[in-house]
N, C-alpha and C. Protein backbone atom coordinates (compact mmCIF):
# COMPACT_ATOMS: atom_id res chain seq x y z
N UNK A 1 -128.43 -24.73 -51.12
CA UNK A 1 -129.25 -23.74 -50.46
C UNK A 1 -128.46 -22.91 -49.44
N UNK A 2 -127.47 -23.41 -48.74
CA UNK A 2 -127.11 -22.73 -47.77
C UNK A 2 -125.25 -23.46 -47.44
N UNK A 3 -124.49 -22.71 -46.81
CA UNK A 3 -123.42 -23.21 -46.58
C UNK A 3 -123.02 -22.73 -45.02
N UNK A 4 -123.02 -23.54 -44.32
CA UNK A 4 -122.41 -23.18 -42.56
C UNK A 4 -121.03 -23.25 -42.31
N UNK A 5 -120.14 -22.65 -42.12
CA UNK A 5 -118.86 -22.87 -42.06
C UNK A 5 -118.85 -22.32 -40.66
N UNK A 6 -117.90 -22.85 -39.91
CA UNK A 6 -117.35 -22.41 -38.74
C UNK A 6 -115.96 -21.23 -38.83
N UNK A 7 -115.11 -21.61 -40.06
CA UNK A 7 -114.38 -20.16 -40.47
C UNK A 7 -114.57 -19.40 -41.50
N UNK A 8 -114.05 -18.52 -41.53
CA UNK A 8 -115.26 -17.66 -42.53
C UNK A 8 -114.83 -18.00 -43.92
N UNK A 9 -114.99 -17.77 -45.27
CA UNK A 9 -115.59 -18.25 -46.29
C UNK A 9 -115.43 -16.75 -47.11
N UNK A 10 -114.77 -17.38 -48.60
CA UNK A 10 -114.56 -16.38 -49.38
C UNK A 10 -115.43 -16.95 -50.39
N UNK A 11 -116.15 -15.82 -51.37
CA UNK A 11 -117.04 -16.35 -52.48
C UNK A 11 -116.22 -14.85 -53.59
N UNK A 12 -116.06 -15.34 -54.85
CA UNK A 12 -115.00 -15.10 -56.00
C UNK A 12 -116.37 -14.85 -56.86
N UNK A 13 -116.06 -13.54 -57.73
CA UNK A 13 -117.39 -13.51 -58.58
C UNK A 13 -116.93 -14.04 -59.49
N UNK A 14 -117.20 -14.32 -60.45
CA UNK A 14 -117.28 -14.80 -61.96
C UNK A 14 -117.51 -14.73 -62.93
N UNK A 15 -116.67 -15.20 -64.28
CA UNK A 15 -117.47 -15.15 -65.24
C UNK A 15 -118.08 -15.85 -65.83
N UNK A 16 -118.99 -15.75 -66.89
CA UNK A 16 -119.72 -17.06 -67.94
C UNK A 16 -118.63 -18.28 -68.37
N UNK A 17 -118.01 -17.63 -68.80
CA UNK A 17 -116.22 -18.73 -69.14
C UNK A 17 -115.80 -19.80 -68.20
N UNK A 18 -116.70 -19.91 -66.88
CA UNK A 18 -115.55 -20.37 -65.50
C UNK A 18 -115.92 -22.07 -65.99
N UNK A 19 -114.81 -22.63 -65.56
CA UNK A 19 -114.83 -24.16 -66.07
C UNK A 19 -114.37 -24.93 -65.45
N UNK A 20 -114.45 -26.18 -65.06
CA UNK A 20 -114.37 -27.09 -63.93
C UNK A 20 -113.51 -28.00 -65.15
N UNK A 21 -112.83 -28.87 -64.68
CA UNK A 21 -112.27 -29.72 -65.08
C UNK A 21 -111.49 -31.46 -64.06
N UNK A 22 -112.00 -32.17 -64.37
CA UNK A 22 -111.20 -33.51 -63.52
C UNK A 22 -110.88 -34.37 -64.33
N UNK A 23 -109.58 -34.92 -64.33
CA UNK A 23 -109.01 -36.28 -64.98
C UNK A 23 -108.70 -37.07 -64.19
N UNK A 24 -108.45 -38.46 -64.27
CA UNK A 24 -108.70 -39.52 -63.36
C UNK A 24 -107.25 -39.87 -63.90
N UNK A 25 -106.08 -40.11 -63.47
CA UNK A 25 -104.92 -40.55 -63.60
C UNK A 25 -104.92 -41.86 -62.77
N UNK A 26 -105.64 -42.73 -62.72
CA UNK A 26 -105.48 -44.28 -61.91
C UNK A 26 -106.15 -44.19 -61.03
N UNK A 27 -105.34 -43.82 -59.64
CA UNK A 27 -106.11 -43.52 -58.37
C UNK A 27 -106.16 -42.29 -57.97
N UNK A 28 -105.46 -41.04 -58.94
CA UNK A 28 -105.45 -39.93 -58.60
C UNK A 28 -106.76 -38.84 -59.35
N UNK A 29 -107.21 -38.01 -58.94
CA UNK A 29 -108.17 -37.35 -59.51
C UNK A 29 -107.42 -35.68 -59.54
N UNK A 30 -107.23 -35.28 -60.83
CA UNK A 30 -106.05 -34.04 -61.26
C UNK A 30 -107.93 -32.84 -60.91
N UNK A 31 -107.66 -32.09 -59.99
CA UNK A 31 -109.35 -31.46 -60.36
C UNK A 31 -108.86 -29.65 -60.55
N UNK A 32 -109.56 -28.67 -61.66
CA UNK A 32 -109.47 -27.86 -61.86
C UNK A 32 -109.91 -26.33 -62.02
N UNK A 33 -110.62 -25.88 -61.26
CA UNK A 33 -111.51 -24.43 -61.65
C UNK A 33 -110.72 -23.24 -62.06
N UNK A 34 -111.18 -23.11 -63.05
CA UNK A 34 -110.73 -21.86 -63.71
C UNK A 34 -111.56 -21.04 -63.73
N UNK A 35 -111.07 -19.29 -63.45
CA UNK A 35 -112.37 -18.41 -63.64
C UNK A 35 -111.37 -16.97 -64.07
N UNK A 36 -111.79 -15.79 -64.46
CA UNK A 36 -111.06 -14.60 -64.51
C UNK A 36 -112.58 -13.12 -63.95
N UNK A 37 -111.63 -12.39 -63.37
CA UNK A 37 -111.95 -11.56 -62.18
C UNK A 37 -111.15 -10.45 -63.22
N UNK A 38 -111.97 -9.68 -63.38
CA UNK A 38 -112.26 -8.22 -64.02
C UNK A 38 -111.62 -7.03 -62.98
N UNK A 39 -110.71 -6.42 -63.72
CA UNK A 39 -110.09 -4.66 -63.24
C UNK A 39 -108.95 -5.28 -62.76
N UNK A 40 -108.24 -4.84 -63.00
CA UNK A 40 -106.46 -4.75 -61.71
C UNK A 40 -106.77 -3.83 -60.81
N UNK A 41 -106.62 -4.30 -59.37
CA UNK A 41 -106.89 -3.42 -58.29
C UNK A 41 -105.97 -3.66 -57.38
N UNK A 42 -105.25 -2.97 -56.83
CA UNK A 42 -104.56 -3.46 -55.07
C UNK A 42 -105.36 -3.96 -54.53
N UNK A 43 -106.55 -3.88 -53.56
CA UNK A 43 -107.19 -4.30 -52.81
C UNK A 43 -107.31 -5.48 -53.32
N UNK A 44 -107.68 -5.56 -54.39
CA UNK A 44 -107.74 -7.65 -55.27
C UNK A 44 -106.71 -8.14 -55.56
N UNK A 45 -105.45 -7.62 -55.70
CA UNK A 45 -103.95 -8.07 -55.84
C UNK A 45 -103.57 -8.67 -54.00
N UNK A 46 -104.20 -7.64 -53.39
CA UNK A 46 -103.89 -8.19 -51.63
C UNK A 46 -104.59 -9.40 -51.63
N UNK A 47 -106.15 -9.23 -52.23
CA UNK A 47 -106.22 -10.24 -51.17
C UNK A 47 -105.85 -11.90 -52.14
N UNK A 48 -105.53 -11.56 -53.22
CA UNK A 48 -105.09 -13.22 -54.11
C UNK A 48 -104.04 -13.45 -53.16
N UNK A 49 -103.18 -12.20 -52.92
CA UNK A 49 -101.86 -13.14 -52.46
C UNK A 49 -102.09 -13.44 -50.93
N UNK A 50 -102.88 -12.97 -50.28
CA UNK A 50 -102.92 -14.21 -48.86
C UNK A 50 -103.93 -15.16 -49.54
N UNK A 51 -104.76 -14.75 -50.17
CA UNK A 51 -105.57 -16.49 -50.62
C UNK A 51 -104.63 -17.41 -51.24
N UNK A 52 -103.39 -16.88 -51.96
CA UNK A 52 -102.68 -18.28 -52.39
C UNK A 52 -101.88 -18.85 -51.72
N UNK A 53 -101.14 -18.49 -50.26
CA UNK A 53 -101.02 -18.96 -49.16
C UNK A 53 -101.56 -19.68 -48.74
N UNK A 54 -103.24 -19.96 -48.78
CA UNK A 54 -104.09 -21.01 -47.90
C UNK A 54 -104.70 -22.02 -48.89
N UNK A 55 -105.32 -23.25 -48.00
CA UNK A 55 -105.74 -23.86 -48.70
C UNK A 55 -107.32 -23.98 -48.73
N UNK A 56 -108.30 -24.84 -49.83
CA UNK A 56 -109.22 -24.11 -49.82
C UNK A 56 -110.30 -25.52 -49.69
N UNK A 57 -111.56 -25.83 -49.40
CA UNK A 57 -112.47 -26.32 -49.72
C UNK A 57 -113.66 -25.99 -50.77
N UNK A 58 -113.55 -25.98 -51.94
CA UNK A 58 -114.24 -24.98 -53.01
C UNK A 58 -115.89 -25.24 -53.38
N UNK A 59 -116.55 -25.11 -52.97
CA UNK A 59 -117.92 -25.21 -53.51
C UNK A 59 -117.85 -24.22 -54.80
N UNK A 60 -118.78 -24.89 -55.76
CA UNK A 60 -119.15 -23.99 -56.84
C UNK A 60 -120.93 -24.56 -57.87
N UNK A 61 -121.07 -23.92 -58.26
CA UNK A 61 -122.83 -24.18 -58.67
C UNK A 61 -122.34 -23.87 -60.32
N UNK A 62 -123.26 -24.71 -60.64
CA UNK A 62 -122.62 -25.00 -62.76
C UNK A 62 -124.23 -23.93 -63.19
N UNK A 63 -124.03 -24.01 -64.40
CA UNK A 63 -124.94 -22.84 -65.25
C UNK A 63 -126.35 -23.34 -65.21
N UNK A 64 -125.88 -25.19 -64.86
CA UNK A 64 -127.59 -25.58 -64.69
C UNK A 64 -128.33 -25.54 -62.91
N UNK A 65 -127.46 -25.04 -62.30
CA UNK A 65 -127.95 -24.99 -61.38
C UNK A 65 -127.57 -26.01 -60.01
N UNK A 66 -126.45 -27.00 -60.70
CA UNK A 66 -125.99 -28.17 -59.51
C UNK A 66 -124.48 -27.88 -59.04
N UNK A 67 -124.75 -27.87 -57.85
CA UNK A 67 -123.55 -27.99 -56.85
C UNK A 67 -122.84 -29.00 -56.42
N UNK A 68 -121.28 -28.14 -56.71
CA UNK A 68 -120.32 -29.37 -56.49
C UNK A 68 -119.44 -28.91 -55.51
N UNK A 69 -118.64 -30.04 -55.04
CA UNK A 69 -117.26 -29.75 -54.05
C UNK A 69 -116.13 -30.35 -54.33
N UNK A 70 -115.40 -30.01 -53.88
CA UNK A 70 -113.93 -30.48 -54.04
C UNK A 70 -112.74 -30.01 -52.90
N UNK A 71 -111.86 -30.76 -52.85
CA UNK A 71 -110.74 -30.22 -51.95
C UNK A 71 -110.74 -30.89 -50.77
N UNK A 72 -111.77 -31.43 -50.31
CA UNK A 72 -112.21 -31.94 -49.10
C UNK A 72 -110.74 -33.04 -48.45
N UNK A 73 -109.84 -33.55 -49.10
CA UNK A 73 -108.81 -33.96 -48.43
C UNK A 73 -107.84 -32.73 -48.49
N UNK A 74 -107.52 -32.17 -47.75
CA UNK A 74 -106.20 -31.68 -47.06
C UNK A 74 -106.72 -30.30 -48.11
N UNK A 75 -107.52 -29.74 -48.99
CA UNK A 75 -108.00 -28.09 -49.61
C UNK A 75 -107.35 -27.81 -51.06
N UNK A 76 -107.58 -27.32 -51.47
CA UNK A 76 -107.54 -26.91 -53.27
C UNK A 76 -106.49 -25.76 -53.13
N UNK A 77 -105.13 -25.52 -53.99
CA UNK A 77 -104.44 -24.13 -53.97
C UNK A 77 -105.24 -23.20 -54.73
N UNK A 78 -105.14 -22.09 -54.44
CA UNK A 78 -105.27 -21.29 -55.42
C UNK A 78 -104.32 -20.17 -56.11
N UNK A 79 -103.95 -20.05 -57.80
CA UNK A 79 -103.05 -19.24 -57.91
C UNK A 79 -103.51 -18.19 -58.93
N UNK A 80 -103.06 -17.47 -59.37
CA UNK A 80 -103.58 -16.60 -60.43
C UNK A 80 -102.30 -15.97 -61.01
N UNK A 81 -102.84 -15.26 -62.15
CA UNK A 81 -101.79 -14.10 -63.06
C UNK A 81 -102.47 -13.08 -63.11
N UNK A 82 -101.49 -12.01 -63.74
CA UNK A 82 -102.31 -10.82 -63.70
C UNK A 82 -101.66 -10.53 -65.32
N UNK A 83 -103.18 -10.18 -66.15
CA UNK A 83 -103.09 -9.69 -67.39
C UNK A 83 -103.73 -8.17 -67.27
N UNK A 84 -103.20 -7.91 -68.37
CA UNK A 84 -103.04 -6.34 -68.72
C UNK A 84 -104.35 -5.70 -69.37
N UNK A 85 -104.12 -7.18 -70.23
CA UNK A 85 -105.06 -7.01 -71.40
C UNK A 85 -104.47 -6.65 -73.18
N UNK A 86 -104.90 -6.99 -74.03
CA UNK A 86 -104.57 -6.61 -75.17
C UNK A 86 -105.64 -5.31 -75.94
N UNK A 87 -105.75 -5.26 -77.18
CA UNK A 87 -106.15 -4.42 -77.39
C UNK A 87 -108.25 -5.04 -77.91
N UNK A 88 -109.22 -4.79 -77.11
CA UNK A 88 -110.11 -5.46 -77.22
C UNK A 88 -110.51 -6.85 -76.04
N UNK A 89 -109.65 -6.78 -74.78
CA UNK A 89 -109.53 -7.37 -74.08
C UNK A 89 -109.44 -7.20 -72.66
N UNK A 90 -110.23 -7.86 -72.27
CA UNK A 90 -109.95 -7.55 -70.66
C UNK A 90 -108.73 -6.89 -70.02
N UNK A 91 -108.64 -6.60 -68.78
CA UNK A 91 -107.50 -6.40 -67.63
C UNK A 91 -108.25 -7.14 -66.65
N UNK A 92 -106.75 -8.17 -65.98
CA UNK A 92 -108.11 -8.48 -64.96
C UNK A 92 -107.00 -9.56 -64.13
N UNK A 93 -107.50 -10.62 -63.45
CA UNK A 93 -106.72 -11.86 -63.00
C UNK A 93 -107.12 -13.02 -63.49
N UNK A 94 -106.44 -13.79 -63.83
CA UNK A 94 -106.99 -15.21 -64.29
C UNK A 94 -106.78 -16.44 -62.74
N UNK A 95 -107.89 -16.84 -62.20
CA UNK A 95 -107.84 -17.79 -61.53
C UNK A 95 -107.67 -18.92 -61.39
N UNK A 96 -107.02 -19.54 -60.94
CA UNK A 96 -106.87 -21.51 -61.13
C UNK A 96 -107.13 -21.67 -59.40
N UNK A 97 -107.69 -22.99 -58.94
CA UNK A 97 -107.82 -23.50 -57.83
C UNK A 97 -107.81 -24.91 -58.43
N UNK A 98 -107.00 -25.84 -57.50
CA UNK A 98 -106.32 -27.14 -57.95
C UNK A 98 -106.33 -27.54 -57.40
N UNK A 99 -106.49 -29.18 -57.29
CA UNK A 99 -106.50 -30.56 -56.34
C UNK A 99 -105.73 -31.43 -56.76
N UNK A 100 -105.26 -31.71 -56.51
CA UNK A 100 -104.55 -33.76 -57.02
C UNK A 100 -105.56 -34.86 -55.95
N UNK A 101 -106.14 -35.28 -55.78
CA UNK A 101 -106.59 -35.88 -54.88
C UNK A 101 -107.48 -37.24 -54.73
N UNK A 102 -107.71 -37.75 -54.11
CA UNK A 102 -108.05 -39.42 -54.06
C UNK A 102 -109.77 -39.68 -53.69
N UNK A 103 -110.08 -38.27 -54.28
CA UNK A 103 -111.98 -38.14 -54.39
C UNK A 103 -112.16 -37.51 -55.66
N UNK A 104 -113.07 -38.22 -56.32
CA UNK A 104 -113.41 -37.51 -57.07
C UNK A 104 -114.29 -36.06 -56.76
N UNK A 105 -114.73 -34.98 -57.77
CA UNK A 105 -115.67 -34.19 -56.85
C UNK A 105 -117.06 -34.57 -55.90
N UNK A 106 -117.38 -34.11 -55.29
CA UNK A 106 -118.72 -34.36 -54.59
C UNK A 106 -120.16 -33.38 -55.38
């Protein structure tokens, strides 16, 4: 319903495609969101590259409607690429935000 943060808070639009992923390697939990972000722009090229500088606490809500978290020890990276596009295909950024970490999601 609501999220209170004391620093401010970036929200990433999305597409239908975006996909969560966690594998359990023993005691480690590998955790994964993938999403891709539509147009090549400077203003969205700026701001990926100070977002992949920091680290992140990621909330995200699935297609049925339930909310999850992750990152909560020490924050999630985030990195991306930038595609062109082919012929019949987007231009755009492809997103990854990543954990290795000793929680599973929340």
């Amino acid at each position: 319903d609501e999220i209170r943060a004391v620093a401010k808070y970036v929200e990433l639009s999305s597409i239908a495609e975006t996909n969560f992923t966690e594998n359990n390697d023993g005691s480690i939990y590998k955790q994964e969101l993938t999403t891709f972000i539509r147009t090549l722009e400077a203003e969205k090229l700026s701001s990926l590259l100070v977002a992949s500088a920091n680290k992140y606490l990621v909330s995200y809500i699935t297609n049925q409607g339930r909310a999850f978290t992750f990152g909560s020890d020490g924050g999630a990276s985030l990195s991306f690429t930038q595609q062109t596009g082919q012929l019949g295909e987007s231009s755009g950024y492809q997103i990854t935000i990543s954990k290795q970490s000793i929680y599973p999601q929340f």
